[in-house]
PDB file of N, CA and C in Angstrom:
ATOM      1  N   UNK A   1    -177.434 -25.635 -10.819  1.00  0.00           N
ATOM      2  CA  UNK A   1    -177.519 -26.742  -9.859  1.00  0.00           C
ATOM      3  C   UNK A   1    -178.989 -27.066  -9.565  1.00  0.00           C
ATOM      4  N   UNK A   2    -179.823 -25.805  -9.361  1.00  0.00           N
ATOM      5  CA  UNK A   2    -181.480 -26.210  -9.152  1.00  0.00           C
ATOM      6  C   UNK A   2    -181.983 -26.902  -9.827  1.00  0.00           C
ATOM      7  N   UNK A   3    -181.232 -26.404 -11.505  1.00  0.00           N
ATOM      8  CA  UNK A   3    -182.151 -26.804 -12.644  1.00  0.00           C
ATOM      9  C   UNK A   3    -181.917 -28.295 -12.699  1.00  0.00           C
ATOM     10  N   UNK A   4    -180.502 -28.669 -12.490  1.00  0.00           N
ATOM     11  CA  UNK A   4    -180.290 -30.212 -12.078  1.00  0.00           C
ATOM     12  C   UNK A   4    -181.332 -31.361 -11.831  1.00  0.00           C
ATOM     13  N   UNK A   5    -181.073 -30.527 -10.460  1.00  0.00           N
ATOM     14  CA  UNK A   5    -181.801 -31.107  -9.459  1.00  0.00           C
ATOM     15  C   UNK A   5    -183.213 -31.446 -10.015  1.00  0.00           C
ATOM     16  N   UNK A   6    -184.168 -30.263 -10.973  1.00  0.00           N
ATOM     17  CA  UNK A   6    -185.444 -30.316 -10.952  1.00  0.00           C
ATOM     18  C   UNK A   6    -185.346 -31.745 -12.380  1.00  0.00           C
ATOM     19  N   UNK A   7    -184.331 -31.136 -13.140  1.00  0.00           N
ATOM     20  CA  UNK A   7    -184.550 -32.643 -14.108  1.00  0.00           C
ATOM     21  C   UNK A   7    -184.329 -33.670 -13.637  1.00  0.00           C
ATOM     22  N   UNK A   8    -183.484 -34.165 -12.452  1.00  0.00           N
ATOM     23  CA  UNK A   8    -183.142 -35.266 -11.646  1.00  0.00           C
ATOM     24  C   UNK A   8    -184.334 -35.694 -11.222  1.00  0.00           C
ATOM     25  N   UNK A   9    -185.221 -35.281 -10.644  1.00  0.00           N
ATOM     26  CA  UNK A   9    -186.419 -35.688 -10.307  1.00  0.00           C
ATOM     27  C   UNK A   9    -187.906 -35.500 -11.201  1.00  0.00           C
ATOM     28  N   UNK A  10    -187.524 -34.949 -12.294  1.00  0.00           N
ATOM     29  CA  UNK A  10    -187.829 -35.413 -13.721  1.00  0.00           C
ATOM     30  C   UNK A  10    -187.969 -36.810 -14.006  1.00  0.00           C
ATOM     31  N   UNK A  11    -186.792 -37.156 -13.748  1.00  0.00           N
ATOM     32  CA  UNK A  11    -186.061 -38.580 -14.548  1.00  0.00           C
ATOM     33  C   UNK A  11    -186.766 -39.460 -13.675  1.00  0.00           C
ATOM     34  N   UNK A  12    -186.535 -39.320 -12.667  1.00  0.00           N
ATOM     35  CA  UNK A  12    -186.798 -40.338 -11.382  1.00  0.00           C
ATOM     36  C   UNK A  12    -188.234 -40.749 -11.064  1.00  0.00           C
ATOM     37  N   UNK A  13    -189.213 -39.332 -11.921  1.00  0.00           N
ATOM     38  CA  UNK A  13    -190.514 -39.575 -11.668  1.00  0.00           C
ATOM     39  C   UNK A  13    -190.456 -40.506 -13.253  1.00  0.00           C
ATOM     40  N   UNK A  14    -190.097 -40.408 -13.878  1.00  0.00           N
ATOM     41  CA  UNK A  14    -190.688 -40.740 -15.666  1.00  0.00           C
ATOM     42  C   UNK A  14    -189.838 -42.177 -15.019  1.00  0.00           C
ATOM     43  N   UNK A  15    -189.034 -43.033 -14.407  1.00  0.00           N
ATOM     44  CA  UNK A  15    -188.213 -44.135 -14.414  1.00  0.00           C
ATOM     45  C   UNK A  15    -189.445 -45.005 -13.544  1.00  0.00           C
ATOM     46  N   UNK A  16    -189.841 -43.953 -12.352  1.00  0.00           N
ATOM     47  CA  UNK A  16    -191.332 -45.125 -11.582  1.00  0.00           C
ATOM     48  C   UNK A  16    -191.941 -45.212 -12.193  1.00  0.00           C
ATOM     49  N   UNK A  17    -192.985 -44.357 -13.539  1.00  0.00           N
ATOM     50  CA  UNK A  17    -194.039 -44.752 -13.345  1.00  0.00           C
ATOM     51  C   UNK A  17    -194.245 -46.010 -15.028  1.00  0.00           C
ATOM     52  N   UNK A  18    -192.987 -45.667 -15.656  1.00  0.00           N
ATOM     53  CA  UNK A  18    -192.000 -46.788 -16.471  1.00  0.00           C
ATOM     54  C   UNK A  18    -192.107 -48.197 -15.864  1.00  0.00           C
ATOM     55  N   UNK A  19    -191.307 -47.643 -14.533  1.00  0.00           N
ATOM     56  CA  UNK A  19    -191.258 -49.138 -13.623  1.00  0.00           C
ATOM     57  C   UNK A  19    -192.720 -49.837 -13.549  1.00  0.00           C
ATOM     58  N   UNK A  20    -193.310 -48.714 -12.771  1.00  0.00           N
ATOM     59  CA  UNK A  20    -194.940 -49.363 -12.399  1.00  0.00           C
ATOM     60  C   UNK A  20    -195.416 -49.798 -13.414  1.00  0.00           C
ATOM     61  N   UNK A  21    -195.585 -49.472 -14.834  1.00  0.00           N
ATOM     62  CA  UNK A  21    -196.246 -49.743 -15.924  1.00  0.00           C
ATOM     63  C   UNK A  21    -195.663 -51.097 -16.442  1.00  0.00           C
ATOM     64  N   UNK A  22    -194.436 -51.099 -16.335  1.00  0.00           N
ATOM     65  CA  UNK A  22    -193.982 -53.082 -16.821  1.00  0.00           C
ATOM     66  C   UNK A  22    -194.440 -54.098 -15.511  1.00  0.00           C
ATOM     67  N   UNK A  23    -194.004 -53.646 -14.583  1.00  0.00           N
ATOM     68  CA  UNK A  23    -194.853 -54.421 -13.292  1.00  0.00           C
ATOM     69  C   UNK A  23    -196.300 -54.420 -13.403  1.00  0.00           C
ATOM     70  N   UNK A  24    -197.182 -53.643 -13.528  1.00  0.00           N
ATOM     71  CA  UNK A  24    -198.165 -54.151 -14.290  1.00  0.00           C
ATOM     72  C   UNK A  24    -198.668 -54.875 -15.447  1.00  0.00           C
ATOM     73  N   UNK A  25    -198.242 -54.704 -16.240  1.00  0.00           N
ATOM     74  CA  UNK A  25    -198.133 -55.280 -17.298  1.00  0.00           C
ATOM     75  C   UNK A  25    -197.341 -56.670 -17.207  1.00  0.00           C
ATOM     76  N   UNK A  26    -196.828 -57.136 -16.744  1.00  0.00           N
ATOM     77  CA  UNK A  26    -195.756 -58.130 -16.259  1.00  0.00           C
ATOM     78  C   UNK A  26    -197.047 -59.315 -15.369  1.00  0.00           C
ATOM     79  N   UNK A  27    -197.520 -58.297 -14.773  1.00  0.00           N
ATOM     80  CA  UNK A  27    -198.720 -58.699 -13.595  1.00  0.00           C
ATOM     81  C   UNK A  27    -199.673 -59.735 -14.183  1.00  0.00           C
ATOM     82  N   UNK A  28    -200.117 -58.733 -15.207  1.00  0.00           N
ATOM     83  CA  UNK A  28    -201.421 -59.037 -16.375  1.00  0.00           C
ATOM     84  C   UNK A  28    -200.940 -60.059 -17.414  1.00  0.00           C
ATOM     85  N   UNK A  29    -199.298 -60.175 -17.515  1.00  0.00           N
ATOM     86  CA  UNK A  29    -198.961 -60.800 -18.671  1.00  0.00           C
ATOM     87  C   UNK A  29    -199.150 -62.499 -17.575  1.00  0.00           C
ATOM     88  N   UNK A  30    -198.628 -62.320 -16.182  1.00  0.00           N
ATOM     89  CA  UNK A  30    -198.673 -63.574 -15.743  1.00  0.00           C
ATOM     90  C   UNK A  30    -199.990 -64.190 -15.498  1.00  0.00           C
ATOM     91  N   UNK A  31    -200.838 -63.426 -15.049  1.00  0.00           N
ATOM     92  CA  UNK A  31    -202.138 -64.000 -14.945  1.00  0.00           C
ATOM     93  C   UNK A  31    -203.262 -64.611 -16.207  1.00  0.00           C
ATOM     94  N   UNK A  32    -202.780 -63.987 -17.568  1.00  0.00           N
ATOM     95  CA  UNK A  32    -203.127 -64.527 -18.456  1.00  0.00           C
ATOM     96  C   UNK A  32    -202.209 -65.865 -18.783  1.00  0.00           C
ATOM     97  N   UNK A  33    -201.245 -66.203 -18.502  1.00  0.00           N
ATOM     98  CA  UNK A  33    -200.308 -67.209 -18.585  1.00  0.00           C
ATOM     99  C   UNK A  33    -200.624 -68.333 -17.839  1.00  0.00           C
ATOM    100  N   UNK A  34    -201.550 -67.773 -16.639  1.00  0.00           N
ATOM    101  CA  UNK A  34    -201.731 -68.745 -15.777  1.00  0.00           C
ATOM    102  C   UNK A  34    -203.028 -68.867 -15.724  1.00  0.00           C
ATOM    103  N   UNK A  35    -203.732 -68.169 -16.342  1.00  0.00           N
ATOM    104  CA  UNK A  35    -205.368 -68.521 -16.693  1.00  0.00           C
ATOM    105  C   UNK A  35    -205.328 -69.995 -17.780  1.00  0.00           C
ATOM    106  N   UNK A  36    -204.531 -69.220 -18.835  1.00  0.00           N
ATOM    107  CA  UNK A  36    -204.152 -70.569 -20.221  1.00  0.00           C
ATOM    108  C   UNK A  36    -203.892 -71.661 -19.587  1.00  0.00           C
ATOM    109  N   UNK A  37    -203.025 -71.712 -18.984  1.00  0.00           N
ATOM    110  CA  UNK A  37    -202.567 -72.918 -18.228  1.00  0.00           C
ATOM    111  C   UNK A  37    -203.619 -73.633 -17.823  1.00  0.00           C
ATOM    112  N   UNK A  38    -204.646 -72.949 -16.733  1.00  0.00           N
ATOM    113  CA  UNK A  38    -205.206 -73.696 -16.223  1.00  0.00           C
ATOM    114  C   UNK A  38    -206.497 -73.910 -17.096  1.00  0.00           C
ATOM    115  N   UNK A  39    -206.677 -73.133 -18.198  1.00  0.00           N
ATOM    116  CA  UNK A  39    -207.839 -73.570 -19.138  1.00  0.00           C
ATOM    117  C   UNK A  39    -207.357 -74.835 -19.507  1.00  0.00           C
ATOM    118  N   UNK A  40    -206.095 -74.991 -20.711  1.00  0.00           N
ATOM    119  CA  UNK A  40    -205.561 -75.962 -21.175  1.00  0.00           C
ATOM    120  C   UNK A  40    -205.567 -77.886 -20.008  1.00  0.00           C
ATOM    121  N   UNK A  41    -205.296 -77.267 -18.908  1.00  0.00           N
ATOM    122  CA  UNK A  41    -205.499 -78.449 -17.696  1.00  0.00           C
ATOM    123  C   UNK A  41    -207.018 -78.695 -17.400  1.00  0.00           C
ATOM    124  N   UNK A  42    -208.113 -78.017 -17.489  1.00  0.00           N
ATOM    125  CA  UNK A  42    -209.061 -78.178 -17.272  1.00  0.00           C
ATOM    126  C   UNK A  42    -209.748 -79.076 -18.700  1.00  0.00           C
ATOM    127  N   UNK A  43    -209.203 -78.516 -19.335  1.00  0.00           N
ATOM    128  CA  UNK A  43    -209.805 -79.156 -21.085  1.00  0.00           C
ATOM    129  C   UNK A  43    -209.405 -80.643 -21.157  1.00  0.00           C
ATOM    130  N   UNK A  44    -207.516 -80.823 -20.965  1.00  0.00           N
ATOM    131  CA  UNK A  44    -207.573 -81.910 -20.907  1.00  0.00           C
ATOM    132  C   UNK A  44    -208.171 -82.890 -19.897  1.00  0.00           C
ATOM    133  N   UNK A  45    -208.527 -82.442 -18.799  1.00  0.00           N
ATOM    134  CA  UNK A  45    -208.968 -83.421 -17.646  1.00  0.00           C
ATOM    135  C   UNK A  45    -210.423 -84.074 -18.642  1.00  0.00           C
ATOM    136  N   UNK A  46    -211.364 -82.896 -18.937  1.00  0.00           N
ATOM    137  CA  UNK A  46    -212.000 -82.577 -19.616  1.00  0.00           C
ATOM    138  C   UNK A  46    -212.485 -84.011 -21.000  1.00  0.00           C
ATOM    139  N   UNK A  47    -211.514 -83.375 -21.185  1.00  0.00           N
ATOM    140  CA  UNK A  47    -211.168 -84.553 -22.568  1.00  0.00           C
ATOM    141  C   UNK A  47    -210.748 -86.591 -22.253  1.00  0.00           C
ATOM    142  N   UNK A  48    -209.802 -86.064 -21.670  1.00  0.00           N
ATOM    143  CA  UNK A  48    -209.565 -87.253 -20.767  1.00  0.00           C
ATOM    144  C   UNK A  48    -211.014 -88.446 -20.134  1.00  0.00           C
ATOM    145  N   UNK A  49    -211.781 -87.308 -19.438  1.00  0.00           N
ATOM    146  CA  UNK A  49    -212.935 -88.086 -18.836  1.00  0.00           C
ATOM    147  C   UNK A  49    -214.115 -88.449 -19.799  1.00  0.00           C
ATOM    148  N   UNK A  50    -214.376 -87.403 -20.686  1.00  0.00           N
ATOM    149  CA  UNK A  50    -215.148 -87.881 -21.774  1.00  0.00           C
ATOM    150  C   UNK A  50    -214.493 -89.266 -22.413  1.00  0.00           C
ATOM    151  N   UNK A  51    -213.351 -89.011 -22.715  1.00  0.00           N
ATOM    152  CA  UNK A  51    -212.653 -90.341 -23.465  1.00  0.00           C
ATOM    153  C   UNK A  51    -213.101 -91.722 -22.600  1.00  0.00           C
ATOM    154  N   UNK A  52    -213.062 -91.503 -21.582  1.00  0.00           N
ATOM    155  CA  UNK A  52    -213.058 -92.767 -20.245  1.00  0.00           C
ATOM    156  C   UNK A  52    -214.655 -92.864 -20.000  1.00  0.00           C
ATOM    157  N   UNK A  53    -215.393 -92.685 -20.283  1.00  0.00           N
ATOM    158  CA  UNK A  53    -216.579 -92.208 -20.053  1.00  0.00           C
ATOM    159  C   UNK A  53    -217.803 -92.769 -21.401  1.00  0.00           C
ATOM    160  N   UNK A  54    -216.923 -93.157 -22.617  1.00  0.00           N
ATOM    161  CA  UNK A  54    -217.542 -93.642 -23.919  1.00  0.00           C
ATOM    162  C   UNK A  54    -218.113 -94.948 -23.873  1.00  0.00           C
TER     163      UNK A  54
END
């Protein structure tokens, strides 16, 4: 029953830090998603005003 117990909280530690590691990663995946974004919006404004600007 101890020994259970001690792999139970085995599991439970290896499942957070699993968890924490895609939530990070998840984190990092959105902020690069939303960096692009706003590069891509800045370029076209970018582009746009040069065009208007000839």
């Amino acid at each position: 029953m101890c020994l259970f117990k001690h792999a139970g909280e085995i599991l439970l530690s290896i499942v957070k830090s699993i968890i924490e590691c895609v939530v990070l990663f998840s984190m990092i995946e959105m902020h690069n998603i939303f960096f692009w974004m706003g590069l891509s919006q800045i370029n076209g404004f970018y582009q746009r005003y040069s065009t208007n600007h000839k």
